[in-house]
Protein backbone atom coordinates (compact mmCIF):
# COMPACT_ATOMS: atom_id res chain seq x y z
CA UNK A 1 54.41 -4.18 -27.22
CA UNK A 2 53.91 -1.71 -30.06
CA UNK A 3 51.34 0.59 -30.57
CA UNK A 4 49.72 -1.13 -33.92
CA UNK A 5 49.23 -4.24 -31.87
CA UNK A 6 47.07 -2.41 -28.90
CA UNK A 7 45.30 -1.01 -31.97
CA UNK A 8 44.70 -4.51 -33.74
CA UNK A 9 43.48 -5.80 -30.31
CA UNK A 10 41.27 -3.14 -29.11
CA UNK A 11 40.09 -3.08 -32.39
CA UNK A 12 39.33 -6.55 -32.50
CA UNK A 13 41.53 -7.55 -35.82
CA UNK A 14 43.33 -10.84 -36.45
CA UNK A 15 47.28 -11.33 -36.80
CA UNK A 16 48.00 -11.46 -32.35
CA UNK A 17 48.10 -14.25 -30.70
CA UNK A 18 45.46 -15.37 -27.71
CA UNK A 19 48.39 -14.38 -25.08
CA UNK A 20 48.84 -10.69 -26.33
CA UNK A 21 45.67 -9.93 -26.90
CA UNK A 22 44.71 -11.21 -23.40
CA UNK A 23 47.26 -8.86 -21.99
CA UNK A 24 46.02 -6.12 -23.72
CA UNK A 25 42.38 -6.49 -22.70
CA UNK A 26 43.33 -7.18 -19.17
CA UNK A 27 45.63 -3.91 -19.04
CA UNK A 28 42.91 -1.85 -20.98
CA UNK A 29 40.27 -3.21 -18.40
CA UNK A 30 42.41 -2.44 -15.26
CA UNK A 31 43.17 1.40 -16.93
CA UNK A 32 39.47 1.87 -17.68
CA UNK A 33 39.65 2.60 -20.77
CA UNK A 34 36.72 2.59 -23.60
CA UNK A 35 37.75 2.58 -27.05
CA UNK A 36 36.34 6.04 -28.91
CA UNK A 37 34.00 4.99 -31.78
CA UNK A 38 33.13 8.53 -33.09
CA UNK A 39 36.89 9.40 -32.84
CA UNK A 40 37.72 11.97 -35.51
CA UNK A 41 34.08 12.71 -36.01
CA UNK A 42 33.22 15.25 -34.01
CA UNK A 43 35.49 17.99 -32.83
CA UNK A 44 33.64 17.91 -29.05
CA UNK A 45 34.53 14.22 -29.35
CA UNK A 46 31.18 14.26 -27.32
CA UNK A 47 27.16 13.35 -28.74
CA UNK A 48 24.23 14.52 -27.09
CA UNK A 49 23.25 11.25 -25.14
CA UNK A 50 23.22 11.06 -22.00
CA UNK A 51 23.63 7.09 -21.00
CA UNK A 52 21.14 6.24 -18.34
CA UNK A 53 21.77 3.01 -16.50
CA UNK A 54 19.13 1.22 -14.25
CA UNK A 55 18.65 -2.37 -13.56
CA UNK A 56 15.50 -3.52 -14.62
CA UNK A 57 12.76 -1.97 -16.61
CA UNK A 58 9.75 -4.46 -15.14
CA UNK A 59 10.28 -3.06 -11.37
CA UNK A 60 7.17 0.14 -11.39
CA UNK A 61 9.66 2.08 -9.45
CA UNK A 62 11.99 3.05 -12.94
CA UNK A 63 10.04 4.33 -15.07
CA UNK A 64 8.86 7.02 -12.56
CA UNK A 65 13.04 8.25 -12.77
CA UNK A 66 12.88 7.88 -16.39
CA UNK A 67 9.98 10.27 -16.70
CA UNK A 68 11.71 12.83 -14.71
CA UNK A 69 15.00 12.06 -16.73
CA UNK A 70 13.06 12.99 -19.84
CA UNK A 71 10.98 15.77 -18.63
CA UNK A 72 14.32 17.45 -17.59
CA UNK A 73 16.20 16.72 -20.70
CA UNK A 74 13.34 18.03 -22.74
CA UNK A 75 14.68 21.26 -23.90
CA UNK A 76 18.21 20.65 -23.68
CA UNK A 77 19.32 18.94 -26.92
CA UNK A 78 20.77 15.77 -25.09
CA UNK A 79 18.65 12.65 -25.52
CA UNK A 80 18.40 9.69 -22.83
CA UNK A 81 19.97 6.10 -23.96
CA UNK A 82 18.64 3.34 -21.34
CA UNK A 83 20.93 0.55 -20.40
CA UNK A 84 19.72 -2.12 -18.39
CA UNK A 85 21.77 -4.52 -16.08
CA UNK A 86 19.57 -6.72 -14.71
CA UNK A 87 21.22 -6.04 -11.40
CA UNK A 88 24.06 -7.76 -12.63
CA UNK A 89 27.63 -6.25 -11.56
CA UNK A 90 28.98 -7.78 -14.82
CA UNK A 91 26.12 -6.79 -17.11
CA UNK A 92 26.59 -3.28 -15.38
CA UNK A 93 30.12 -3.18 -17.15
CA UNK A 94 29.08 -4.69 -20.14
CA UNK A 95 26.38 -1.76 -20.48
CA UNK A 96 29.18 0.67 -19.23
CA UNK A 97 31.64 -0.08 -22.00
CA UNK A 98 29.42 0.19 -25.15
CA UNK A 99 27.50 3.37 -23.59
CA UNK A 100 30.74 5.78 -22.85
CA UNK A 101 32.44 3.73 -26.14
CA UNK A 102 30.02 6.59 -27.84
CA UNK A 103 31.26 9.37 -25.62
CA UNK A 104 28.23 10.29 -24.25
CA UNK A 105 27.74 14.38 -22.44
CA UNK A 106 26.87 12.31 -19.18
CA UNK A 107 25.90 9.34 -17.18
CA UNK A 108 23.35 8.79 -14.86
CA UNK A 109 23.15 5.29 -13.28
CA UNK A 110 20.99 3.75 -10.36
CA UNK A 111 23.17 2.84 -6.90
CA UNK A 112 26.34 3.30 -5.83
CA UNK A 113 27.94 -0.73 -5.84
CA UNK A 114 29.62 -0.89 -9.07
CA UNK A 115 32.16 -3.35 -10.49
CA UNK A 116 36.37 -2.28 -10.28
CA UNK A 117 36.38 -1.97 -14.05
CA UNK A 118 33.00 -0.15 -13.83
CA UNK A 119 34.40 2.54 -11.59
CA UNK A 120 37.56 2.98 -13.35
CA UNK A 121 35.62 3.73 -16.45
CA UNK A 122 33.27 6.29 -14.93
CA UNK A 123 35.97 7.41 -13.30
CA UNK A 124 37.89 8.29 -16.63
CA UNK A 125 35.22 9.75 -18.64
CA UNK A 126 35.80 13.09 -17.81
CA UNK A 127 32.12 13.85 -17.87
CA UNK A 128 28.98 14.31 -15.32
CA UNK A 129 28.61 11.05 -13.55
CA UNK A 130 25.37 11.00 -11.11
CA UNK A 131 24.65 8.04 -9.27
CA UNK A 132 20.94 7.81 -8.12
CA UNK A 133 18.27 6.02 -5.63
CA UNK A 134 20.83 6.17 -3.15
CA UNK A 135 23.44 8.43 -0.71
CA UNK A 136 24.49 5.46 1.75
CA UNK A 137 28.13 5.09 0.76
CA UNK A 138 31.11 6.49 -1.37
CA UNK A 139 30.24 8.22 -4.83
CA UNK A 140 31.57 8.47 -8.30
CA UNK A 141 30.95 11.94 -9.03
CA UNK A 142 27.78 13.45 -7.75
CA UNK A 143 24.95 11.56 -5.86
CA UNK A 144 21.30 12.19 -5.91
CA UNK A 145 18.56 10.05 -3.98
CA UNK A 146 17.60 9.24 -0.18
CA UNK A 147 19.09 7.71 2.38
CA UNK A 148 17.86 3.91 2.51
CA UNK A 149 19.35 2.88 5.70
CA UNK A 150 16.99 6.21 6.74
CA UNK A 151 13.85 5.41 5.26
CA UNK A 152 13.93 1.97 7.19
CA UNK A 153 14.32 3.62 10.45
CA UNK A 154 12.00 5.83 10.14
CA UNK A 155 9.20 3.17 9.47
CA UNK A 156 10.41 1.37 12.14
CA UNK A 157 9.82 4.00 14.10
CA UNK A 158 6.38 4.81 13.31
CA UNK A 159 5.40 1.22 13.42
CA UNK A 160 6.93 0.96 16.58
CA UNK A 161 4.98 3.91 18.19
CA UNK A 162 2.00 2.80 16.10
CA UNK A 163 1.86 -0.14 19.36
CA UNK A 164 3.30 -3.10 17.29
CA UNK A 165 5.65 -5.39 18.55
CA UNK A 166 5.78 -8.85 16.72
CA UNK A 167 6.76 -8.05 13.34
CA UNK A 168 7.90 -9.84 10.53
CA UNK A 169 9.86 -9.20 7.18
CA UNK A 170 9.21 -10.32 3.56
CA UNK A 171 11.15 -9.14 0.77
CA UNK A 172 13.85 -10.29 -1.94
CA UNK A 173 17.62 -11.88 -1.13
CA UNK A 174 19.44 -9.25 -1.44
CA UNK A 175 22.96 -9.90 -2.85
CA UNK A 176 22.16 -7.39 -5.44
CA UNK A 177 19.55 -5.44 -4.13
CA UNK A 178 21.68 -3.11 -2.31
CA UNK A 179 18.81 -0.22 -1.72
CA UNK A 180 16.80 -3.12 0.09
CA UNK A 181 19.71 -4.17 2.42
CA UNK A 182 20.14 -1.16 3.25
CA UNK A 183 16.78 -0.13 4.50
CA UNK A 184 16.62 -3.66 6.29
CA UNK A 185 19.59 -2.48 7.87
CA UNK A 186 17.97 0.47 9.44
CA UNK A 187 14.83 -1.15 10.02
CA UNK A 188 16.91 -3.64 12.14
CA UNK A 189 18.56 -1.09 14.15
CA UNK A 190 16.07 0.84 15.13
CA UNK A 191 14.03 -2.30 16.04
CA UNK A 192 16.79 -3.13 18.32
CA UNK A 193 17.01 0.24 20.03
CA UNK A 194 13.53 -0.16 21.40
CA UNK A 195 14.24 -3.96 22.30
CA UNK A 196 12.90 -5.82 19.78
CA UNK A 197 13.72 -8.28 16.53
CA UNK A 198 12.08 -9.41 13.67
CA UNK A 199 9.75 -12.48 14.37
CA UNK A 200 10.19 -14.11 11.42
CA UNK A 201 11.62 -13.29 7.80
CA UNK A 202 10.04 -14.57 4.32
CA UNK A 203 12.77 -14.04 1.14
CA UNK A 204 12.25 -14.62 -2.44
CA UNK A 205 14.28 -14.51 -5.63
CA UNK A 206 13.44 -13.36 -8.84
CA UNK A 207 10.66 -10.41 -9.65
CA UNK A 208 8.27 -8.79 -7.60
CA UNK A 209 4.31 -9.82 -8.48
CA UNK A 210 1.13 -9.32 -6.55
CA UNK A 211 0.72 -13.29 -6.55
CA UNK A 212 4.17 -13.51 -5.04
CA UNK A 213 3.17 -11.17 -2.40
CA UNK A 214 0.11 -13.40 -1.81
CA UNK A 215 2.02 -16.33 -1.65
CA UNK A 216 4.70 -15.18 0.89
CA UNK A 217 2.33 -13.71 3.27
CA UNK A 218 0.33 -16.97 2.87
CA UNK A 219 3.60 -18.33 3.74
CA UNK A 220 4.85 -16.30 7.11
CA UNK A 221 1.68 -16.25 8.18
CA UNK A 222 1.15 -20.04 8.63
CA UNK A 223 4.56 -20.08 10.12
CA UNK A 224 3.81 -17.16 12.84
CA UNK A 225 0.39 -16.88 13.12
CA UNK A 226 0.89 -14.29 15.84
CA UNK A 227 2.93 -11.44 13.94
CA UNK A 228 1.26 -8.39 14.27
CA UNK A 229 2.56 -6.35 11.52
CA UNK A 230 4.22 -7.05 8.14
CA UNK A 231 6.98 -5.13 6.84
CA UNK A 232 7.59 -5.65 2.98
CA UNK A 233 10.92 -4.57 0.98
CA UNK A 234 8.32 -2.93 -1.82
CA UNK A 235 4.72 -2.20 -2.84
CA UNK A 236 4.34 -4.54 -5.32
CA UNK A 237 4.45 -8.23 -2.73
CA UNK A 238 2.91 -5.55 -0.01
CA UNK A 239 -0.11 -4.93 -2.27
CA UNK A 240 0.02 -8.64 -2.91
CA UNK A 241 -0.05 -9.57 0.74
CA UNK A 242 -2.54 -6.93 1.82
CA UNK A 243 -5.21 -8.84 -1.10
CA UNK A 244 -4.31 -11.69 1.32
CA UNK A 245 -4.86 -10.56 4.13
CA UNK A 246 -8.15 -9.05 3.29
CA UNK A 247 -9.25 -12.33 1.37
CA UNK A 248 -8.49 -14.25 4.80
CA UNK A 249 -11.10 -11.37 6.39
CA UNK A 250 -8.02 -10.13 8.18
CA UNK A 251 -8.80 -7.01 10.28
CA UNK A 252 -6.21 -4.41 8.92
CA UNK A 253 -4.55 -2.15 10.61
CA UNK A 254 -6.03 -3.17 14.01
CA UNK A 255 -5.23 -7.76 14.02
CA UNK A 256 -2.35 -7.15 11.33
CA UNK A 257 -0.63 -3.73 9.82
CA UNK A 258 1.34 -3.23 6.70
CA UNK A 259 3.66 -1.38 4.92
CA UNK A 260 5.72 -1.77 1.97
CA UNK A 261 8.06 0.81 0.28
CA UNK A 262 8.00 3.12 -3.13
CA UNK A 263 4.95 4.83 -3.17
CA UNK A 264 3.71 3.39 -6.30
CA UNK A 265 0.27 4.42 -8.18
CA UNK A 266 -0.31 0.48 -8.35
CA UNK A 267 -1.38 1.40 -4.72
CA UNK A 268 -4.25 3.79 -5.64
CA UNK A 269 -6.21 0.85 -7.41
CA UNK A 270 -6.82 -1.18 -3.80
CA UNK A 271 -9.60 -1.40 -1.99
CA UNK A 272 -7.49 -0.09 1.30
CA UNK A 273 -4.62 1.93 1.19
CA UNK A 274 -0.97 0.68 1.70
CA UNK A 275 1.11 2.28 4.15
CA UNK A 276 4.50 3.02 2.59
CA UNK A 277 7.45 5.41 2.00
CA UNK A 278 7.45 7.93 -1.32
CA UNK A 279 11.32 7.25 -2.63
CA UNK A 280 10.69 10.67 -4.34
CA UNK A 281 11.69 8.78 -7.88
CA UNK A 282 10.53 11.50 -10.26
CA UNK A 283 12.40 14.24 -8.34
CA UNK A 284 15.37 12.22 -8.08
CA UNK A 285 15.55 11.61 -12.18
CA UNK A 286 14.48 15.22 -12.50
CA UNK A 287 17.77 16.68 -10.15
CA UNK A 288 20.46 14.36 -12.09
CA UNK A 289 19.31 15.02 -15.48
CA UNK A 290 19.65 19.06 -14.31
CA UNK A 291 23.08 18.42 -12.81
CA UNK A 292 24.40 16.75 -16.37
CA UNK A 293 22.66 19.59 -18.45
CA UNK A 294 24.70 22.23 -16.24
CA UNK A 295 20.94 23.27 -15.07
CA UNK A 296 22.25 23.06 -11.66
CA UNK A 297 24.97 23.63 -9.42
CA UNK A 298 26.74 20.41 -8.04
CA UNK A 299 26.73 21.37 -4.35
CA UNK A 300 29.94 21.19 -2.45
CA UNK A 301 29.33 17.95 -0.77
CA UNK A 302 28.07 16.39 -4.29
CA UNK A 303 25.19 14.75 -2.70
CA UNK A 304 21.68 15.69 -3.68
CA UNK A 305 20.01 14.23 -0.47
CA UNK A 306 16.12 14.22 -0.97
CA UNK A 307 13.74 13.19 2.43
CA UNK A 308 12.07 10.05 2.31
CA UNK A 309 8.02 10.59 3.62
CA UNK A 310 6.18 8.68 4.73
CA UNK A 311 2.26 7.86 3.55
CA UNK A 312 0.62 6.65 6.13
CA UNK A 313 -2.35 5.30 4.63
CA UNK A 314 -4.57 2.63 6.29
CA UNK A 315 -2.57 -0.65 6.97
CA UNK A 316 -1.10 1.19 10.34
CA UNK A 317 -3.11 2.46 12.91
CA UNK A 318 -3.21 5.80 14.27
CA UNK A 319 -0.49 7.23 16.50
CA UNK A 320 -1.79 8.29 19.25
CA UNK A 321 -0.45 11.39 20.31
């Protein structure tokens, strides 16, 4: 078809029919291309946003990232634009298509599972594209976070040798929640390696809360009486379990451990400290906003890979050495 009736369609004017324009939309989605709105306007044909993509702005754990986004960008010129998605793969592409539309000097988005038409427009940009949170899996671009699948191991590990043995699991389904598979995954394994397997499993849709943390321990608990230690996808349903637990007169650490995951400063407000892992979210936002201001070098690889730690405060007891 000719060239003025791409334009009409892309440009969303009347005069083609339902079956053309369809065809053009399809072909322009499967191409990955974004139609220019500053065209002509700029001879960089670039502004000084940087689209930053993350999928939710509730969850305590993104505005950490954003901070360190911000901090970075400071003295640069470029200016953060926050997209949410609502860890929605199509909401993701919506955000996608309006935010590089602008021709943005970079994108910086949270995980690495992204739509077809999402990676075929990052993939076409021609600018810095840093994925964050994670490194488990195939990049874009350039990758900066930890290693989920790692981080669950490693608590496995330390509950393990910590003398527990009937644990349980409570976190959210995780369709979406790719970062929480993952370190289920690797909590899983390395269960399995020293012979054992979660006792029971609690799952929950929807936002994290301390109530829904109460409610869900409330809940495996009366269902296995006997678990010994409680492992819980993040800080926000572990603090919400460990007010449980000690409203029940539970002895922690020593009749039940915990541990959730983040590393959140929710956790320096309770009256016992929560075991958990640091996800090192303010570095992480800090390294991809240097990579897209040309601060830093993209290393060969093009994987920043930061170590999770591990906080051991007092929901685990002591390993013995």
């Amino acid at each position: 078809m000719s060239e003025m009736t791409v334009s009409r369609v892309l440009r969303n004017r009347g005069d083609v029919s339902a079956a053309t324009r369809e065809k053009v939309l399809t072909a322009a989605k499967t191409l990955g291309y974004v139609p220019n709105k500053i065209a002509g306007g700029l001879a960089s044909q670039r502004v000084n946003l940087v689209a930053v993509v993350i999928p939710s702005l509730s969850n305590l754990v993104f505005p950490d990232v954003l901070g360190g986004i911000s901090a970075e960008l400071d003295d640069t010129g470029l200016q953060p634009v926050i997209g949410v998605t609502n860890y929605s793969p199509a909401r993701e592409e919506m955000v996608l298509y309006d935010m590089l539309s602008w021709r943005p000097s970079g994108v910086i988005l949270a995980g690495l599972e992204h739509s077809k038409a999402s990676c075929a427009m990052l993939g076409n940009a021609g600018i810095p594209v840093v994925e964050i949170m994670d490194i488990d899996g195939e990049g874009i671009d350039t990758l900066v976070g930890i290693s989920h699948i790692r981080a669950g191991r490693e608590m496995a590990a330390r509950i393990i040798a910590a003398g527990y043995r009937r644990i349980g699991f409570v976190g959210t389904h995780m369709p979406e929640d790719h970062r929480a598979r993952k370190r289920l995954v690797g909590f899983e394994e390395c269960l399995a390696e020293a012979g054992l397997h979660l006792e029971a499993r609690e799952y929950y849709q929807g936002g994290s809360s301390l109530l829904k943390g109460r409610e869900l321990t409330q809940r495996i608990l009366t269902r296995a009486p006997d678990l010994d230690f409680l492992y819980f996808s993040n800080d926000m349903i572990g603090a919400g379990g460990l007010l449980h637990c000690l409203d029940k007169g539970y002895d922690i650490s020593g009749q039940i451990g915990l541990a959730g995951f983040n590393g959140v400063d929710l956790l320096d407000g309770l009256p016992v400290r929560l075991t958990t892992t640091d996800a090192r979210r303010v570095e992480i936002g800090r390294r991809a906003a240097r990579i897209v201001a040309g601060k830093d070098i993209t290393p060969p690889d093009r994987i920043v890979a930061l170590q999770p730690t591990f906080i051991a405060g007092e929901t685990i007891r002591e390993i013995k050495p």
